[in-house]
Protein backbone atom coordinates (compact mmCIF):
# COMPACT_ATOMS: atom_id res chain seq x y z
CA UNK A 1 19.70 150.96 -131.37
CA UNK A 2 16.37 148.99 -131.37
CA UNK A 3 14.77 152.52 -133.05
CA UNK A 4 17.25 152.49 -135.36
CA UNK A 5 16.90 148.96 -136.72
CA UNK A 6 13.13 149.44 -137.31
CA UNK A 7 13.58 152.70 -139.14
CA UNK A 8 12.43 155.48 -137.18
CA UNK A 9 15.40 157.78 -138.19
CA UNK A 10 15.92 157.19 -142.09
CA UNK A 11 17.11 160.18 -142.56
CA UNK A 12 20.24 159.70 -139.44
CA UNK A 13 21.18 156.20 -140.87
CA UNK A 14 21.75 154.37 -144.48
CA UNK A 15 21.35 151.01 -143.99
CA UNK A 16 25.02 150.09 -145.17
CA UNK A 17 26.16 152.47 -142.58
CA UNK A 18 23.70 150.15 -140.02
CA UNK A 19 24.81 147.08 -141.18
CA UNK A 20 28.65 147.68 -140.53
CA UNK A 21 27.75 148.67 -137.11
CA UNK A 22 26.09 145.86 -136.59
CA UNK A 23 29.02 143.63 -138.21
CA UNK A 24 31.27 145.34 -136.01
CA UNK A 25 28.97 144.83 -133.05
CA UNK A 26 29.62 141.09 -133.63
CA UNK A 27 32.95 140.65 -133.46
CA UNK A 28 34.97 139.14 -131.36
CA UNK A 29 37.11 141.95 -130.62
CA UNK A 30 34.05 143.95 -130.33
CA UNK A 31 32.92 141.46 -127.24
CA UNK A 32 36.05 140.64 -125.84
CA UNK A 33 36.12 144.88 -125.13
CA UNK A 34 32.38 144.92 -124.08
CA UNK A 35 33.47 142.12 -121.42
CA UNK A 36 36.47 144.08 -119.71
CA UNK A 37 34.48 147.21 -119.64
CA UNK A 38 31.53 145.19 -117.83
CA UNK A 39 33.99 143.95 -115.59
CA UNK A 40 35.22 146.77 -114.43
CA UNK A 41 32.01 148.59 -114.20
CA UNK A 42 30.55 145.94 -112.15
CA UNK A 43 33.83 145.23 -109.82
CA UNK A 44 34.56 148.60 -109.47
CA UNK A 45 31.98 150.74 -110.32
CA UNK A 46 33.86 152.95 -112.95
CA UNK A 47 33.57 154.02 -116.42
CA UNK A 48 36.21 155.33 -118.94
CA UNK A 49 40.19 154.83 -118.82
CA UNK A 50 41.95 158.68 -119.35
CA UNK A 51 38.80 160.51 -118.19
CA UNK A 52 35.65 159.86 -116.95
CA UNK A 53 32.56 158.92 -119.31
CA UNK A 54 29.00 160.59 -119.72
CA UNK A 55 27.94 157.55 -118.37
CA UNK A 56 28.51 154.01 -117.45
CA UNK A 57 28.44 151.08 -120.53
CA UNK A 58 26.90 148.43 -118.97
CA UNK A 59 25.37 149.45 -115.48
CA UNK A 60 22.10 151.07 -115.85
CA UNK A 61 21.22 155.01 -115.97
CA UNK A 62 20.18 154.97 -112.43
CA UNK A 63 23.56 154.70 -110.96
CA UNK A 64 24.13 158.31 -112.39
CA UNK A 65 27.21 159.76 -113.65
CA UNK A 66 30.44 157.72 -112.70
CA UNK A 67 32.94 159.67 -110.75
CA UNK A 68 36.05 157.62 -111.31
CA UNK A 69 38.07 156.07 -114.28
CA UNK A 70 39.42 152.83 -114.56
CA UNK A 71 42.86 153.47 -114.63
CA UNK A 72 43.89 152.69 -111.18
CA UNK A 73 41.97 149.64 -111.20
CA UNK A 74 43.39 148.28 -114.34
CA UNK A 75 46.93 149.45 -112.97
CA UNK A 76 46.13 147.50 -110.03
CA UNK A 77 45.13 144.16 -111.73
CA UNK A 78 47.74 143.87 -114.43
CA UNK A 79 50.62 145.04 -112.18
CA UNK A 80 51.77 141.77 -110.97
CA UNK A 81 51.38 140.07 -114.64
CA UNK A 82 53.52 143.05 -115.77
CA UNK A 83 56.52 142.88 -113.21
CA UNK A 84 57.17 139.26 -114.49
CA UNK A 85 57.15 140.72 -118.07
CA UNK A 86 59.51 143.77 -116.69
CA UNK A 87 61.66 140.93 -115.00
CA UNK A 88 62.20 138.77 -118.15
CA UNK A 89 63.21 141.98 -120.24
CA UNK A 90 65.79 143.06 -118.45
CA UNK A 91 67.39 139.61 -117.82
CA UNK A 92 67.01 139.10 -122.01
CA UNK A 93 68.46 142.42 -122.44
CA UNK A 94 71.44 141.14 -120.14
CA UNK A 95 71.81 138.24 -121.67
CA UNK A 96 71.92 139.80 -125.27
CA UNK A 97 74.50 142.34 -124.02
CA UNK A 98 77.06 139.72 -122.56
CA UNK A 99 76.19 137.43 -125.98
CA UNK A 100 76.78 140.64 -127.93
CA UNK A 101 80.42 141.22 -125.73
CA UNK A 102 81.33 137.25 -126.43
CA UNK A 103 81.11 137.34 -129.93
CA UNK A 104 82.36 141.12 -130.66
CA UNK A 105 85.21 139.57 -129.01
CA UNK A 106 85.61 136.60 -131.17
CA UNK A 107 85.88 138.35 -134.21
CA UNK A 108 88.08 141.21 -133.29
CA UNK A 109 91.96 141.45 -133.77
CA UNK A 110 93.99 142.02 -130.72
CA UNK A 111 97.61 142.69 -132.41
């Protein structure tokens, strides 16, 4: 990136082109991302979520090629966040079905 910025490949690179890759670099979003691939990197030494990367994004070259993706790991540390979420649906969905029963009997006609 540093290369690029002081203009040894002109021909690669319009400097519009650099400059919204540098906005985007900037970001919040764009940071918030770098930090939960770092973590996961450094926690569990893995790189990519459906298949494995080229390489790792934040650990350095030396480490080689990663082996593993981060997809069991993630599974792992959003599962118990995620059967609270499960939880709540269904009892909503309940709820909304026996609320849905109540009032479709309110307004019907039994003659």
């Amino acid at each position: 990136m540093n290369d690029i910025i002081a203009g040894k490949y002109p021909n690669q690179f319009d400097s519009k082109s650099l400059q919204s890759y540098q906005d985007l670099a900037k970001t919040k979003t764009f940071q918030t991302g770098l930090k939960f691939l770092e973590f996961f990197e450094q926690q569990f030494k893995c790189s990519g979520i459906c298949k494995t990367a080229l390489f790792y994004w934040t650990r350095p070259l030396s480490d080689g090629i990663p082996k593993n993706t981060c997809l069991l790991y993630l599974k792992e540390q959003i599962k118990d966040n995620l059967t609270y979420l499960g939880i709540v649906s269904v009892v909503a969905g309940i709820m909304s079905l026996f609320a849905f029963l109540v009032q479709y009997c309110l307004w019907r006609k039994f003659d």
